[in-house]
Protein backbone atom coordinates (compact mmCIF):
# COMPACT_ATOMS: atom_id res chain seq x y z
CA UNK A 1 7.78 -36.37 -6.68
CA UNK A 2 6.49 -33.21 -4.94
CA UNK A 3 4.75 -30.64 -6.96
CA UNK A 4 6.61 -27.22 -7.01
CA UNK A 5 4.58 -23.76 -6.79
CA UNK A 6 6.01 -20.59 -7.80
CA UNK A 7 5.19 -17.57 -5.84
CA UNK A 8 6.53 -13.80 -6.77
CA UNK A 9 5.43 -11.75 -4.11
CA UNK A 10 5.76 -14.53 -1.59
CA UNK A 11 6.62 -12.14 1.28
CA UNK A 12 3.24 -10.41 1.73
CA UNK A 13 -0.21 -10.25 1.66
CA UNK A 14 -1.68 -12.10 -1.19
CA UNK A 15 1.66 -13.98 -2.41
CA UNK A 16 2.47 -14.59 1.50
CA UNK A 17 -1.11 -16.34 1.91
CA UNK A 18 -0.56 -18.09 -1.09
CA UNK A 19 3.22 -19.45 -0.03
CA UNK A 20 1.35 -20.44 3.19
CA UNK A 21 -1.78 -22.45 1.43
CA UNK A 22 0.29 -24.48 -0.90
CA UNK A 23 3.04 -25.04 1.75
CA UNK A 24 -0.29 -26.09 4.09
CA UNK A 25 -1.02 -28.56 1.29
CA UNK A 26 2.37 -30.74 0.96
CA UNK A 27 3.76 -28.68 -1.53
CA UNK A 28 7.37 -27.80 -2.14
CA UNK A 29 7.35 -23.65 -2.32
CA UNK A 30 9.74 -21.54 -4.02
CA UNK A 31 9.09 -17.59 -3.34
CA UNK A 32 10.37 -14.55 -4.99
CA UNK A 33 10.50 -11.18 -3.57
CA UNK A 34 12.13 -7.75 -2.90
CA UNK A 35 11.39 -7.62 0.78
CA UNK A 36 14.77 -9.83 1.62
CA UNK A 37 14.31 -9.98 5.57
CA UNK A 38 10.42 -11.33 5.68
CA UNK A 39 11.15 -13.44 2.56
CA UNK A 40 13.55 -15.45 4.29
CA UNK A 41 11.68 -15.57 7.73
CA UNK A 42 8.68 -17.25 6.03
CA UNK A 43 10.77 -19.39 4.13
CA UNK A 44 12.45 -20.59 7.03
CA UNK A 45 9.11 -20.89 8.59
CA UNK A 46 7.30 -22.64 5.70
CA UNK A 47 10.57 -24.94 4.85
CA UNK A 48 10.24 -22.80 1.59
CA UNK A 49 13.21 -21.75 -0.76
CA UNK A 50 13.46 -17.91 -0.99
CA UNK A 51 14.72 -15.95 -3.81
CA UNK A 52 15.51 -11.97 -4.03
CA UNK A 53 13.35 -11.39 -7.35
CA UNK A 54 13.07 -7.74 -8.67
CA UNK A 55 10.33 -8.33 -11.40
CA UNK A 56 11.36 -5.18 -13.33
CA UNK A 57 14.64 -7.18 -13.80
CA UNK A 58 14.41 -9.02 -17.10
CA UNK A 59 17.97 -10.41 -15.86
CA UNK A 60 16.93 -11.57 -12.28
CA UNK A 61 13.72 -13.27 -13.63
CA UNK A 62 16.03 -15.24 -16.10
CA UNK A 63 18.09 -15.88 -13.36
CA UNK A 64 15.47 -16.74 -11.41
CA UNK A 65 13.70 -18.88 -13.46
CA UNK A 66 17.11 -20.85 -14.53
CA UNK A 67 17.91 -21.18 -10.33
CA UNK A 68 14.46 -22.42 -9.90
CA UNK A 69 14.65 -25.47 -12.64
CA UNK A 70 18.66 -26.14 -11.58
CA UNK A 71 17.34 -26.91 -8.03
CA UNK A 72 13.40 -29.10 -8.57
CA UNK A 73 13.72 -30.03 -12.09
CA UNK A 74 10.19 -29.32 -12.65
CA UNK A 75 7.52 -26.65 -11.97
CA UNK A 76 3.81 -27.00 -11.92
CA UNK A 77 2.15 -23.67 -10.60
CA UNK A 78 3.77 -20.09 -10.64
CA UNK A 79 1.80 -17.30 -8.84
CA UNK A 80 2.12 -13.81 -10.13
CA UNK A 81 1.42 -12.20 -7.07
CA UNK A 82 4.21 -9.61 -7.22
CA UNK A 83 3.22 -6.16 -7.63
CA UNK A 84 2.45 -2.54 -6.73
CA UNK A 85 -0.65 -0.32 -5.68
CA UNK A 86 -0.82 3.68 -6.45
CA UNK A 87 -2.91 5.87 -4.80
CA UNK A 88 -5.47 8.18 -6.20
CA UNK A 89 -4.88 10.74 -8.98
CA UNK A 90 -5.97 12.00 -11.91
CA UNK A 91 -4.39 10.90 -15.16
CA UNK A 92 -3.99 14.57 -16.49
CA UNK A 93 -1.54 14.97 -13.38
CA UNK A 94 0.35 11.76 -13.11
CA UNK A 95 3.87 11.41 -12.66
CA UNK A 96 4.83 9.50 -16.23
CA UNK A 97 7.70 7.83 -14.18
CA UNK A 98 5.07 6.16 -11.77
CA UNK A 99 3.25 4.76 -14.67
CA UNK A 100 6.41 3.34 -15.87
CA UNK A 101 7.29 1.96 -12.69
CA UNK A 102 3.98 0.11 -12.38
CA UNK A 103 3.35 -0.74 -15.96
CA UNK A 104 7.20 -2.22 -15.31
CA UNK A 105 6.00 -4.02 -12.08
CA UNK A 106 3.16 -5.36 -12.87
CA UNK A 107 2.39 -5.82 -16.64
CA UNK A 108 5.90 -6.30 -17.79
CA UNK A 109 7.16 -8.31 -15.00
CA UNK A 110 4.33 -10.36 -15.37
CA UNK A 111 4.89 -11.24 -18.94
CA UNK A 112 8.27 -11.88 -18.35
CA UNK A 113 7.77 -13.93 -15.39
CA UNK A 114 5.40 -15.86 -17.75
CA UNK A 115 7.53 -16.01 -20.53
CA UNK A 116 10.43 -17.76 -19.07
CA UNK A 117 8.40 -20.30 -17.08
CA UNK A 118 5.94 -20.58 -19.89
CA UNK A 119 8.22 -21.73 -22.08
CA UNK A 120 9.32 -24.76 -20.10
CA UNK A 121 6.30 -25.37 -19.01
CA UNK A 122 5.40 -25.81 -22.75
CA UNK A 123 8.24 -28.37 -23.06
CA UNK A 124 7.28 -30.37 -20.08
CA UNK A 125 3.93 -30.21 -21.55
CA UNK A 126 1.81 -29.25 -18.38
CA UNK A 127 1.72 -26.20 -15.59
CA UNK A 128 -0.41 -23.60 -14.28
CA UNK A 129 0.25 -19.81 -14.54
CA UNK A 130 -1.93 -17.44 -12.24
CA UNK A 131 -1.94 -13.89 -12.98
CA UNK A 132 -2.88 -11.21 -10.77
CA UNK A 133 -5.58 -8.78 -11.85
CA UNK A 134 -8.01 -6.50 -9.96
CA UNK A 135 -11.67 -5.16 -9.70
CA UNK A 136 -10.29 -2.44 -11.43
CA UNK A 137 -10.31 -4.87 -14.46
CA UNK A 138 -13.73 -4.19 -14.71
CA UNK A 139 -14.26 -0.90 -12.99
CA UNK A 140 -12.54 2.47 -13.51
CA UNK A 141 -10.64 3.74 -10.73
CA UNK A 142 -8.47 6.91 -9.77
CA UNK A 143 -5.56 5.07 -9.85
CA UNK A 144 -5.04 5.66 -13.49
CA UNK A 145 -1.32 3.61 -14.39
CA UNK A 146 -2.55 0.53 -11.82
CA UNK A 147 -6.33 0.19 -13.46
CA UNK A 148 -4.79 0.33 -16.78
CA UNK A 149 -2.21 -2.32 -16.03
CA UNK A 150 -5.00 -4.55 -14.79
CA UNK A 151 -7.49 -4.93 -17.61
CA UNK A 152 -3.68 -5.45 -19.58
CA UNK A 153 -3.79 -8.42 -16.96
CA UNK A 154 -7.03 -9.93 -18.34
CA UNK A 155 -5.95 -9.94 -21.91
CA UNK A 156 -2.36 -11.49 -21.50
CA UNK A 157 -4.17 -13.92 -19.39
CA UNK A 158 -6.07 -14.91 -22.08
CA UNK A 159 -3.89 -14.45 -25.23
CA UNK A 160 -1.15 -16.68 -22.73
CA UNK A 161 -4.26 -19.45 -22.44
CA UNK A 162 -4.80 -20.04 -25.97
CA UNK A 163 -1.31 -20.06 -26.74
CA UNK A 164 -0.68 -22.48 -24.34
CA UNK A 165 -3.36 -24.57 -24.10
CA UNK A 166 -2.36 -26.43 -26.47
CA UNK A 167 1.15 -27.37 -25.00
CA UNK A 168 -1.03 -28.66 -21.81
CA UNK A 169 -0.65 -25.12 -20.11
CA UNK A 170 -3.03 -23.50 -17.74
CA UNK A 171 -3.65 -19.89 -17.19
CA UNK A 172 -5.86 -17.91 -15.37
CA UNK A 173 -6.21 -14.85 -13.13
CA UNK A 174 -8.04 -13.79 -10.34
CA UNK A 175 -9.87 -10.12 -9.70
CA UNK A 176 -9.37 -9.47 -6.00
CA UNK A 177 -11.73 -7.20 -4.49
CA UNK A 178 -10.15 -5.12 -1.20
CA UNK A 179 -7.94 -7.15 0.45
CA UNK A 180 -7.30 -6.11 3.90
CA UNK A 181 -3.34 -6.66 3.26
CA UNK A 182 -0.52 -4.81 5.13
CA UNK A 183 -0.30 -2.37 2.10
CA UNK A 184 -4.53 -1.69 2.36
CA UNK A 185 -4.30 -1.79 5.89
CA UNK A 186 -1.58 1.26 5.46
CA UNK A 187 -3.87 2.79 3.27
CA UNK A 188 -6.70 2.77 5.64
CA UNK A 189 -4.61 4.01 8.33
CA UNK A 190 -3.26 7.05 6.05
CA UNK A 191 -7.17 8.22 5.33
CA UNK A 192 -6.52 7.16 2.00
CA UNK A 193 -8.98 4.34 1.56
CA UNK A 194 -12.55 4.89 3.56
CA UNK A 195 -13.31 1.39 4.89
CA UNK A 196 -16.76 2.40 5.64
CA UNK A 197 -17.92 2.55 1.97
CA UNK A 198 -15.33 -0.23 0.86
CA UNK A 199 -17.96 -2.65 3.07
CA UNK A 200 -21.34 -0.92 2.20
CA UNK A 201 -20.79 -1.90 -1.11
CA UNK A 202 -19.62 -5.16 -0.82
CA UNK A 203 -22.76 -7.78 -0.79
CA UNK A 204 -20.75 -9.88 2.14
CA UNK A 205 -20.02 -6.27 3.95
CA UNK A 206 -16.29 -7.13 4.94
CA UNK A 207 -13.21 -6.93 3.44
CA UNK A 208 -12.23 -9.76 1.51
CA UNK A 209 -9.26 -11.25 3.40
CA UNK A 210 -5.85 -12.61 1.77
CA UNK A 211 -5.87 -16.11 2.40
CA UNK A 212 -9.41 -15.92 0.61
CA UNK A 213 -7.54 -15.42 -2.56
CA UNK A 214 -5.34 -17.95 -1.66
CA UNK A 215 -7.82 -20.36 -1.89
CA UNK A 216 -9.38 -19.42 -5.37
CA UNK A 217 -5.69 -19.58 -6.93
CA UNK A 218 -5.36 -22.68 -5.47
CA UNK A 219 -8.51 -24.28 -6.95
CA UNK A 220 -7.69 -22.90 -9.80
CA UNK A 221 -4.37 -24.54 -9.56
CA UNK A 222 -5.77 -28.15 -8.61
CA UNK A 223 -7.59 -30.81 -11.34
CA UNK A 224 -10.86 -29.74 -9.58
CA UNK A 225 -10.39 -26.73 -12.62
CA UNK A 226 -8.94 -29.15 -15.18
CA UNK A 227 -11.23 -27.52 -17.88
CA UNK A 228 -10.97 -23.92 -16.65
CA UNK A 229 -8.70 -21.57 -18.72
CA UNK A 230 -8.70 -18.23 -19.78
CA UNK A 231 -10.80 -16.52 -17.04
CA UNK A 232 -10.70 -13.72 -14.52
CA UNK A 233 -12.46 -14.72 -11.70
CA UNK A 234 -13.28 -12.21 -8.98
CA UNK A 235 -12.83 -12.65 -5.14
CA UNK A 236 -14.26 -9.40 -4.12
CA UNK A 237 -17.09 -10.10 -1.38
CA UNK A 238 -19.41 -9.26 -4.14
CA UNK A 239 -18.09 -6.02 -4.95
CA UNK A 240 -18.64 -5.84 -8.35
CA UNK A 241 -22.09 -6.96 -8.16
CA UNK A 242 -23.23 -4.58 -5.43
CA UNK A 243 -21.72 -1.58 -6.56
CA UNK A 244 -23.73 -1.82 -9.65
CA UNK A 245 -26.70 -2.52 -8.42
CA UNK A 246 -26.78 0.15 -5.73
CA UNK A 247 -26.80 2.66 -8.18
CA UNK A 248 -30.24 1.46 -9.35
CA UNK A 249 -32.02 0.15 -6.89
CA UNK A 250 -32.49 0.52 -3.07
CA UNK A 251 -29.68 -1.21 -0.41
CA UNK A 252 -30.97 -4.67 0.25
């Protein structure tokens, strides 16, 4: 019986590399997405199933998640890859409806997402959830409603481990660093990311690259991480480490 992997987000960047690496790797792929048209391209491409999937919909992840089980019978990974940026401003300022559309996006929708396959995977007594947090876990940044969001990521993550553990379930996250995606790459192009000091303070100096993710979530999917639950692990080029260090010591 092929194993099934869940992706929301499947249509770009992270999710998309994601689709691609567990597609790559005999599995049957089910992705869910807003972006209809390159959805259903890479689908096609991948021999996927695509699903329109608003995650601030409580109804169309229901609806999803029912479709989903109707069709395979069985999941073993979902990917929470679905989600928004926001660009830089300070919190005093912020639009309150942007914070609700991202705490919607990508906190709610996350839980929700979790909650409905969750609970079957429960039942079935085995599956792996992978949620999608941030550097800005750990770090502040000027992006006050998406930073927030994320360290809200690290904590479900782990509240959803220990809840489920017990039931056989899985759950993790991963931290990406800056990952040159389509929506970064847009940023970039705007002026409103500076590459040039994203890679001076990365240890590796380069951007860490989608399908670079794609491989952490998948070990963390596989029974390589049988005995890993309940972490955050960053994929950030060393990021984290560098930019703290820098600000004590001289550039290696």
């Amino acid at each position: 019986m092929s194993k099934v992997a869940v992706v929301t987000g499947g249509a770009s960047g992270i999710g998309e590399a994601t689709a691609r690496h567990f597609a790559a790797s005999g599995w049957t792929v089910v992705i869910g997405d807003v972006g209809d048209v390159r959805g259903e391209a890479i689908a096609t491409e991948l021999g996927a199933t695509y699903h329109h999937l608003d995650v601030a919909s409580e109804a169309e992840i229901v609806a999803f998640c029912a479709a989903v089980y109707t069709s395979h019978g069985h999941v073993d990974v979902v990917v929470n890859s679905a989600g928004v940026l926001q660009n830089a401003v300070r919190y005093t300022e912020m639009d309150m409806a942007e914070f609700d559309r991202i705490h919607a996006i990508n906190v709610r929708g996350s839980l929700l997402v979790n909650r409905s396959f969750g609970t079957l995977m429960s039942e079935a007594g085995s599956g792996v959830i992978i949620n999608m947090a941030s550097l800005t876990t750990y770090r502040p940044s000027g992006q006050p409603a998406y930073a927030m969001g994320k360290a809200s990521i690290k904590m479900m993550t782990e509240l959803m481990a220990a809840e489920l553990g017990p039931r056989g379930v899985r759950v993790n996250a991963v931290a990406p660093g800056y990952v040159l995606t389509p929506a970064m790459q847009a940023r970039l192009d705007s002026g409103q990311r500076d590459p040039k000091l994203i890679i001076e303070k990365s240890a590796l100096r380069r951007f860490v690259q989608p399908a670079d993710v794609a491989e952490a979530i998948f070990f963390l999917c596989s029974d390589a991480a049988a005995a890993i639950t309940g972490v955050t692990l960053p994929v950030d080029c060393g990021w984290l480490a560098t930019s703290a260090y820098t600000a004590y010591a001289a550039v290696p």
